[in-house]
C-alpha atoms as a PDB file:
ATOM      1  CA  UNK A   1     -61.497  64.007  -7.831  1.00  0.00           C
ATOM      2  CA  UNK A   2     -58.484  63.798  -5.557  1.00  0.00           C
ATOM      3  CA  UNK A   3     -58.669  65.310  -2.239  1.00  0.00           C
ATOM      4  CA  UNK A   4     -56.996  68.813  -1.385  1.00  0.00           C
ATOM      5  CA  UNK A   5     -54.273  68.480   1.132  1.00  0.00           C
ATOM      6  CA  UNK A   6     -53.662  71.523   3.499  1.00  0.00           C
ATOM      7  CA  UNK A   7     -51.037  73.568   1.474  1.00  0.00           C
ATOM      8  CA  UNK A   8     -52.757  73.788  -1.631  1.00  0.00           C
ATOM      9  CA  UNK A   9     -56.312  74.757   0.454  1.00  0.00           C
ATOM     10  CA  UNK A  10     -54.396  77.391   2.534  1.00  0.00           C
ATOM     11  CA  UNK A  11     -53.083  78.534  -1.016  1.00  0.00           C
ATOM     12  CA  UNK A  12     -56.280  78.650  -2.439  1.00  0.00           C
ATOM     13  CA  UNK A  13     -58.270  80.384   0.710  1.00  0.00           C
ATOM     14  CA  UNK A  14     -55.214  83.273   0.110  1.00  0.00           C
ATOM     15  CA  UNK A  15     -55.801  83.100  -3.563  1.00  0.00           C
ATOM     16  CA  UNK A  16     -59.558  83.472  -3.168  1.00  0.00           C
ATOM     17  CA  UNK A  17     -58.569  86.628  -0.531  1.00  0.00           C
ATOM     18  CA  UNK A  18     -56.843  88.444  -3.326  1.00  0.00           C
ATOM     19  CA  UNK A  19     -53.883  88.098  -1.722  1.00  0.00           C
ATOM     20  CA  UNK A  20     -50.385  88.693  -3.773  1.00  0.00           C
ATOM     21  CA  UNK A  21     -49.054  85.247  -5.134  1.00  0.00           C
ATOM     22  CA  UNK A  22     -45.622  85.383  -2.898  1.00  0.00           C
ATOM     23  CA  UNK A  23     -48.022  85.706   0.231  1.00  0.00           C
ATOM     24  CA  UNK A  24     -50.071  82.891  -0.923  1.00  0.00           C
ATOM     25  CA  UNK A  25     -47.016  80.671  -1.503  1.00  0.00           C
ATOM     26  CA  UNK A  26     -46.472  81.461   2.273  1.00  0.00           C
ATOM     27  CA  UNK A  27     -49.451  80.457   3.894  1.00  0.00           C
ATOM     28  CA  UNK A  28     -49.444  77.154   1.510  1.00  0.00           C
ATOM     29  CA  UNK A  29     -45.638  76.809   3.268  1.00  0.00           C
ATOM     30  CA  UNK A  30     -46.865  77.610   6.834  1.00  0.00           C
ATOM     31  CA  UNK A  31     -49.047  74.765   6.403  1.00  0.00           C
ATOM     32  CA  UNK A  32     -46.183  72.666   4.458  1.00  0.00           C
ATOM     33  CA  UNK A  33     -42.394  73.643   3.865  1.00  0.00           C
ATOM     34  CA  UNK A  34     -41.976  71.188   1.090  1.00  0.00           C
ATOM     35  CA  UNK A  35     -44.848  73.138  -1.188  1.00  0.00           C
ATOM     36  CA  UNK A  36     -43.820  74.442  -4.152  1.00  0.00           C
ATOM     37  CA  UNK A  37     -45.299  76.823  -6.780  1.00  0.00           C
ATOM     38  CA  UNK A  38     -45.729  74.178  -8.988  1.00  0.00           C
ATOM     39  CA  UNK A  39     -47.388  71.827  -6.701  1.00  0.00           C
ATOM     40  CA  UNK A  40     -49.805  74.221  -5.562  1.00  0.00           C
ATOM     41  CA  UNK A  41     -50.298  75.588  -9.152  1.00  0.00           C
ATOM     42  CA  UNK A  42     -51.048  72.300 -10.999  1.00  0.00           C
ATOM     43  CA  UNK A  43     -54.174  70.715  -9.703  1.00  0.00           C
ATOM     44  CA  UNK A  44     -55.312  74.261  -9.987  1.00  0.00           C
ATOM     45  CA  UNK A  45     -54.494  74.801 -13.678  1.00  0.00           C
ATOM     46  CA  UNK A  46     -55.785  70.737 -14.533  1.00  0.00           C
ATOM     47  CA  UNK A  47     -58.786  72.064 -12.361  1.00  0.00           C
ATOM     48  CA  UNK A  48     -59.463  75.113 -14.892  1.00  0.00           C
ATOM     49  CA  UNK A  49     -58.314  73.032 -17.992  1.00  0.00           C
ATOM     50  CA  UNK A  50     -60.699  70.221 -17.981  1.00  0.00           C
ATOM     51  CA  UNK A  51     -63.889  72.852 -17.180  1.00  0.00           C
ATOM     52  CA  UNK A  52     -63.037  74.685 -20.035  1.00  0.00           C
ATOM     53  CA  UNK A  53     -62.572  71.981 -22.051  1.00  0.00           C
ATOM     54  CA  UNK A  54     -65.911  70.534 -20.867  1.00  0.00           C
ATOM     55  CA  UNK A  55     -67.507  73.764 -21.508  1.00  0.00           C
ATOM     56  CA  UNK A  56     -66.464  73.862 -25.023  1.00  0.00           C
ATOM     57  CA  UNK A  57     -67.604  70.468 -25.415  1.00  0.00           C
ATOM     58  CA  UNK A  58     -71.413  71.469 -24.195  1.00  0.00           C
ATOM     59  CA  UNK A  59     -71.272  74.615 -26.629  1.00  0.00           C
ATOM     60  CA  UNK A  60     -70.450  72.496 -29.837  1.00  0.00           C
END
């Protein structure tokens, strides 16, 4: 598992808030101008991907 760096854990800590997506994309900036939507989103969709897939696996 790779390691979170600070903009995508500020962007999940707002996510997990309930926060609108445009302010979480801000605090994930605060912490790093370069972030992008799809740098923060990625690891986060992989993330979601490969437990559901595992999930699926267990239930067959």
């Amino acid at each position: 598992m790779r390691a979170i760096d600070p903009a995508q854990a500020a962007f999940i800590r707002a996510l997990q808030d309930a926060v609108p997506l445009d302010h979480a994309l801000a605090a994930a900036q605060a912490a790093d101008a370069q972030a992008t939507p799809e740098t923060l989103l990625r690891p986060l969709l992989e993330h979601a991907l490969l437990a559901t897939h595992s999930a699926t696996e267990e239930t067959a």
